[in-house]
Protein backbone atom coordinates (compact mmCIF):
# COMPACT_ATOMS: atom_id res chain seq x y z
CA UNK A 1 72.48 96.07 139.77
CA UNK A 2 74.87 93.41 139.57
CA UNK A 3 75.74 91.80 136.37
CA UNK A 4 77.06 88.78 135.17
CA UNK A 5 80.69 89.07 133.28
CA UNK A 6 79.46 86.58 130.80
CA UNK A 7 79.08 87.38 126.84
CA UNK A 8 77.17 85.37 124.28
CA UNK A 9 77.21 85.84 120.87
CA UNK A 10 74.65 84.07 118.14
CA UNK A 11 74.36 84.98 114.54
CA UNK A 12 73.81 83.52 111.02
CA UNK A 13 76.36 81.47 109.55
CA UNK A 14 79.50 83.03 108.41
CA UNK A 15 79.16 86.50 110.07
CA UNK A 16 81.60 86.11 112.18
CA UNK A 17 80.95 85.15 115.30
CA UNK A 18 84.18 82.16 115.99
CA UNK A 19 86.99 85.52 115.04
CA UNK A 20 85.11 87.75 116.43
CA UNK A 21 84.67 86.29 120.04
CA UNK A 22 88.17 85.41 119.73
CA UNK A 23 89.11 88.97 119.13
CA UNK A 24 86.55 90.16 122.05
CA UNK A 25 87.80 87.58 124.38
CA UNK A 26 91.38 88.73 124.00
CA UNK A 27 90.59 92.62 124.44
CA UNK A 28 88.60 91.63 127.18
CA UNK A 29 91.39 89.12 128.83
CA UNK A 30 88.22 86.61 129.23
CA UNK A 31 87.94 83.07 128.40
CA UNK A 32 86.26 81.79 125.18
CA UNK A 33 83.76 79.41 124.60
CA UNK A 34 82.28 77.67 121.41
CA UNK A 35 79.21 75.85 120.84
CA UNK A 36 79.99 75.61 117.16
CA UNK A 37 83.57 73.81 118.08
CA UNK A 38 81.73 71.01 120.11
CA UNK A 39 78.85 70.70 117.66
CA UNK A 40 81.95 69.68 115.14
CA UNK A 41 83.19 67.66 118.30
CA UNK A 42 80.49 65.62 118.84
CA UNK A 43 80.07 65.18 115.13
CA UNK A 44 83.11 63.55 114.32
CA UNK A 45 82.67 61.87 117.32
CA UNK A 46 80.03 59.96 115.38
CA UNK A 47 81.76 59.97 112.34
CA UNK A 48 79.25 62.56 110.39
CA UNK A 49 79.82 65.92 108.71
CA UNK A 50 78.00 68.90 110.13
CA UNK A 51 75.70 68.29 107.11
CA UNK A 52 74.63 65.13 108.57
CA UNK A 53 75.06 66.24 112.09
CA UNK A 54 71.92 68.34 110.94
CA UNK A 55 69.92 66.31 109.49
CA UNK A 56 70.52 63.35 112.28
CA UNK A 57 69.64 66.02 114.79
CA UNK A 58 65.73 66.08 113.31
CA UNK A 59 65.16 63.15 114.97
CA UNK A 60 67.94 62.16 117.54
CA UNK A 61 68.00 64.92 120.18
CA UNK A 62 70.26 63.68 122.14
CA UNK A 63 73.10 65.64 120.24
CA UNK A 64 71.33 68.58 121.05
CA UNK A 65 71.32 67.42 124.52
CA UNK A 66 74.93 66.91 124.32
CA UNK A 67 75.95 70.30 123.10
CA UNK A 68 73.10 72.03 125.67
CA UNK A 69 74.07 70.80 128.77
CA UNK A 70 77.54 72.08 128.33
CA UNK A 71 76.31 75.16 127.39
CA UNK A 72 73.68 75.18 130.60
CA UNK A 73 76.82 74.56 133.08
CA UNK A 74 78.49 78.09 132.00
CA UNK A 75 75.79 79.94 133.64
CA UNK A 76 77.98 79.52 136.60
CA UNK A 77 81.11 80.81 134.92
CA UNK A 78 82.34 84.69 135.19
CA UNK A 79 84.51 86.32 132.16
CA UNK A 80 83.75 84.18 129.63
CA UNK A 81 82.49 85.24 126.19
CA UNK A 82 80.42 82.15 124.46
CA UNK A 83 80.11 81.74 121.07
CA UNK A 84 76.92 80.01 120.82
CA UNK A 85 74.02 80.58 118.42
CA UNK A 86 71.68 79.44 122.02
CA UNK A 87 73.74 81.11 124.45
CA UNK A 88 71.37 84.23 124.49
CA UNK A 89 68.66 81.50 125.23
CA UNK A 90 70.40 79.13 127.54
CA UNK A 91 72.10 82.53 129.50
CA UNK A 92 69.46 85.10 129.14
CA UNK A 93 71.07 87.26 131.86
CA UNK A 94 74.59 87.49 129.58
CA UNK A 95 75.26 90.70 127.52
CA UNK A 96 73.40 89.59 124.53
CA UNK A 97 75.05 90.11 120.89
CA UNK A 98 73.77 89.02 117.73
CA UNK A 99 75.61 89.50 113.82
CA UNK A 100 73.73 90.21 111.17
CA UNK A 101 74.93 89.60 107.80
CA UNK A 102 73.15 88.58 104.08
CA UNK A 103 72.91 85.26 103.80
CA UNK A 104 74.55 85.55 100.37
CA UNK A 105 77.77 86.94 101.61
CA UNK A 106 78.02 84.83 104.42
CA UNK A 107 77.83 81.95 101.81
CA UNK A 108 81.40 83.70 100.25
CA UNK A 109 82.74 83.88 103.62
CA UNK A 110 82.71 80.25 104.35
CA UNK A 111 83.27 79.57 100.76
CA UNK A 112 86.80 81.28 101.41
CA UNK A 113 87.41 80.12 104.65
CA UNK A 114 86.52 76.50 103.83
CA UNK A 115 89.98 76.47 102.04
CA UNK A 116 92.32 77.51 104.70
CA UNK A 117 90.24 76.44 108.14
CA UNK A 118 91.37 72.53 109.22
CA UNK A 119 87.78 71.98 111.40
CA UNK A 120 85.92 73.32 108.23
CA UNK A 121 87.33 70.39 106.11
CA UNK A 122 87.66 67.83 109.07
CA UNK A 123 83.65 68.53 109.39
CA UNK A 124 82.90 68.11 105.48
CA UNK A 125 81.95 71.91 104.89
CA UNK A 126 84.12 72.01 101.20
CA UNK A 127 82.78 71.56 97.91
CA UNK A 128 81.91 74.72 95.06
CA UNK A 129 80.58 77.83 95.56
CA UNK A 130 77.00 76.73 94.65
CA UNK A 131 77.24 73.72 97.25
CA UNK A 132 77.95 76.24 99.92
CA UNK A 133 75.73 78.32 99.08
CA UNK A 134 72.86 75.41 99.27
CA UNK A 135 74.01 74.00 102.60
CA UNK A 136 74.32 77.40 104.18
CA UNK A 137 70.86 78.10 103.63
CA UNK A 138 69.90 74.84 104.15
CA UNK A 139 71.77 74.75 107.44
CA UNK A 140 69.81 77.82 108.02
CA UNK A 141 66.67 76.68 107.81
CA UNK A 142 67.03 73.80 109.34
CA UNK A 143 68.06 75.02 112.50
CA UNK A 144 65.41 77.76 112.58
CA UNK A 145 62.80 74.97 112.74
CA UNK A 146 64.78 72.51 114.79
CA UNK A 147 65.29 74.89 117.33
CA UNK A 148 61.60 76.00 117.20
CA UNK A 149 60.19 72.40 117.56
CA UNK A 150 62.55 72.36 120.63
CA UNK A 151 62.56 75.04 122.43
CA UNK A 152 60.06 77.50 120.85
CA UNK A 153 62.46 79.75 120.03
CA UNK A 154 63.80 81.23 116.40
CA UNK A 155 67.76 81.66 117.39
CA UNK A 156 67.51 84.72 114.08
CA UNK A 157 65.01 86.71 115.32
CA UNK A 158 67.00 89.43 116.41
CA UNK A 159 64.65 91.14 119.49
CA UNK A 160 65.74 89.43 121.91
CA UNK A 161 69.41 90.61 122.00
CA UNK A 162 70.72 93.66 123.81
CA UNK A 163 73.49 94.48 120.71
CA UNK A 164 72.77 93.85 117.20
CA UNK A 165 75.90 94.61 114.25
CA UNK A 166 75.75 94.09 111.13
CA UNK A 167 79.32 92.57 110.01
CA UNK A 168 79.31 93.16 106.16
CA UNK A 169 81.64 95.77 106.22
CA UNK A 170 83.54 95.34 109.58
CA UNK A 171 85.98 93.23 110.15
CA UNK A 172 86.14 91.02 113.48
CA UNK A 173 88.42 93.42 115.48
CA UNK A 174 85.93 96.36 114.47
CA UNK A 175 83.00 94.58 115.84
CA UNK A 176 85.05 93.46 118.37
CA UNK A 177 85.33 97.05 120.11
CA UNK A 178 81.69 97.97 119.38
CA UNK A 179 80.50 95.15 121.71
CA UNK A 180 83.53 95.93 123.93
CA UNK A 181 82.22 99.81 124.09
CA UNK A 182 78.77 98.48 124.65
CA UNK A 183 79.44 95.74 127.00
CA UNK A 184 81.32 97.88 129.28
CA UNK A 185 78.17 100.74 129.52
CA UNK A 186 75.70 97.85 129.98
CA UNK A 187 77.37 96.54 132.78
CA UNK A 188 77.42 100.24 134.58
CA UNK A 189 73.35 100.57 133.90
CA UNK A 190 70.30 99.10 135.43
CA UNK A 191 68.88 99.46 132.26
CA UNK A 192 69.46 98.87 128.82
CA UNK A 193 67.61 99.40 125.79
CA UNK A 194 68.70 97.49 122.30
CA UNK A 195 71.37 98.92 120.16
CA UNK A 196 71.71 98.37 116.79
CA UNK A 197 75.00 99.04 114.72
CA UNK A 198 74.69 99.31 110.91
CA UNK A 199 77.42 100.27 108.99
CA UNK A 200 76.69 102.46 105.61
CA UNK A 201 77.50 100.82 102.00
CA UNK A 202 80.68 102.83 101.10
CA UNK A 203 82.33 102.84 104.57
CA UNK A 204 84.91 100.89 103.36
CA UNK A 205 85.93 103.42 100.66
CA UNK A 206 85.61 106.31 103.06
């Protein structure tokens, strides 16, 4: 069975999918790709934050469209890895990866990378800890039902992914290799059944 050299990775916010693919992409010597870089694109395009980029996108689908049909046209690609939280859905035949991480501690993580990340500020997404923490979720939710009104599909439900990690207490090169390791059996077999990766509280102090 032949498969396609193409990896897409989707997750909730802040688990690490932009380092992570950039890590992956590098062991792999494959080009990267990120939705999340053109939603921010397109957004200051239009002169919103990725707040407002969110809440505009309720109603005006045409920025969906936007980021979409970009994301469409790399089903023709080969050695790519796409950072894309529709990529599983838009490139169902890619190696499928989704991070896991609670939503609390992905909050943090942005918190802290907020400070020192120049698209992060150019897109509006600074402000305290408990402003994070509301937009995150809200962000979160928002999509989930977005995405369902559009294309019937909850981008978190984790089933429909061939590799699921659980980032809390990796870092990106870590999960990096796992879906390296994995990636390279799923492309020898004709079939593949789900893996899931979670890592033990305490792993860190081992």
């Amino acid at each position: 069975m032949h498969r396609p050299h193409i990896i897409t990775l989707s997750g909730k916010p802040g688990s690490g999918k932009s380092s992570t693919s950039d890590k992956l992409a590098e062991l792999l010597g494959y080009t990267r790709y990120s939705s999340g870089d053109l939603v921010r694109k397109v957004a200051k395009q239009h002169h919103l934050t990725l707040e407002e980029f969110n809440e505009r996108a309720k109603t005006d689908h045409t920025l969906d469209d936007k980021v979409d049909e970009e994301l469409r046209k790399l089903r023709d690609e080969k050695d790519v890895v796409i950072d894309s939280r529709l990529g599983f859905y838009w490139i169902p035949e890619s190696f499928k990866v989704y991070l896991e991480l609670d939503i609390d501690l992905a909050s943090a993580r942005i918190f802290r990378d907020s400070a020192i990340t120049q698209s992060r500020i150019d897109s509006g997404e600074t402000g305290s800890m408990q402003e994070v923490v509301r937009e995150v979720k809200e962000r979160y939710e928002n999509e989930r039902e977005r995405f369902r009104a559009l294309y019937g599909v909850d981008p978190y439900n984790p089933q429909r992914f061939d590799l699921i990690i659980d980032t809390s207490r990796q870092n990106p090169q870590s999960v990096a290799l796992t879906i390296f390791d994995n990636y390279k059996q799923w492309l020898k077999r004709d079939e593949w059944e789900q893996v899931r990766v979670d890592v033990p509280v305490g792993y860190s102090l081992q």
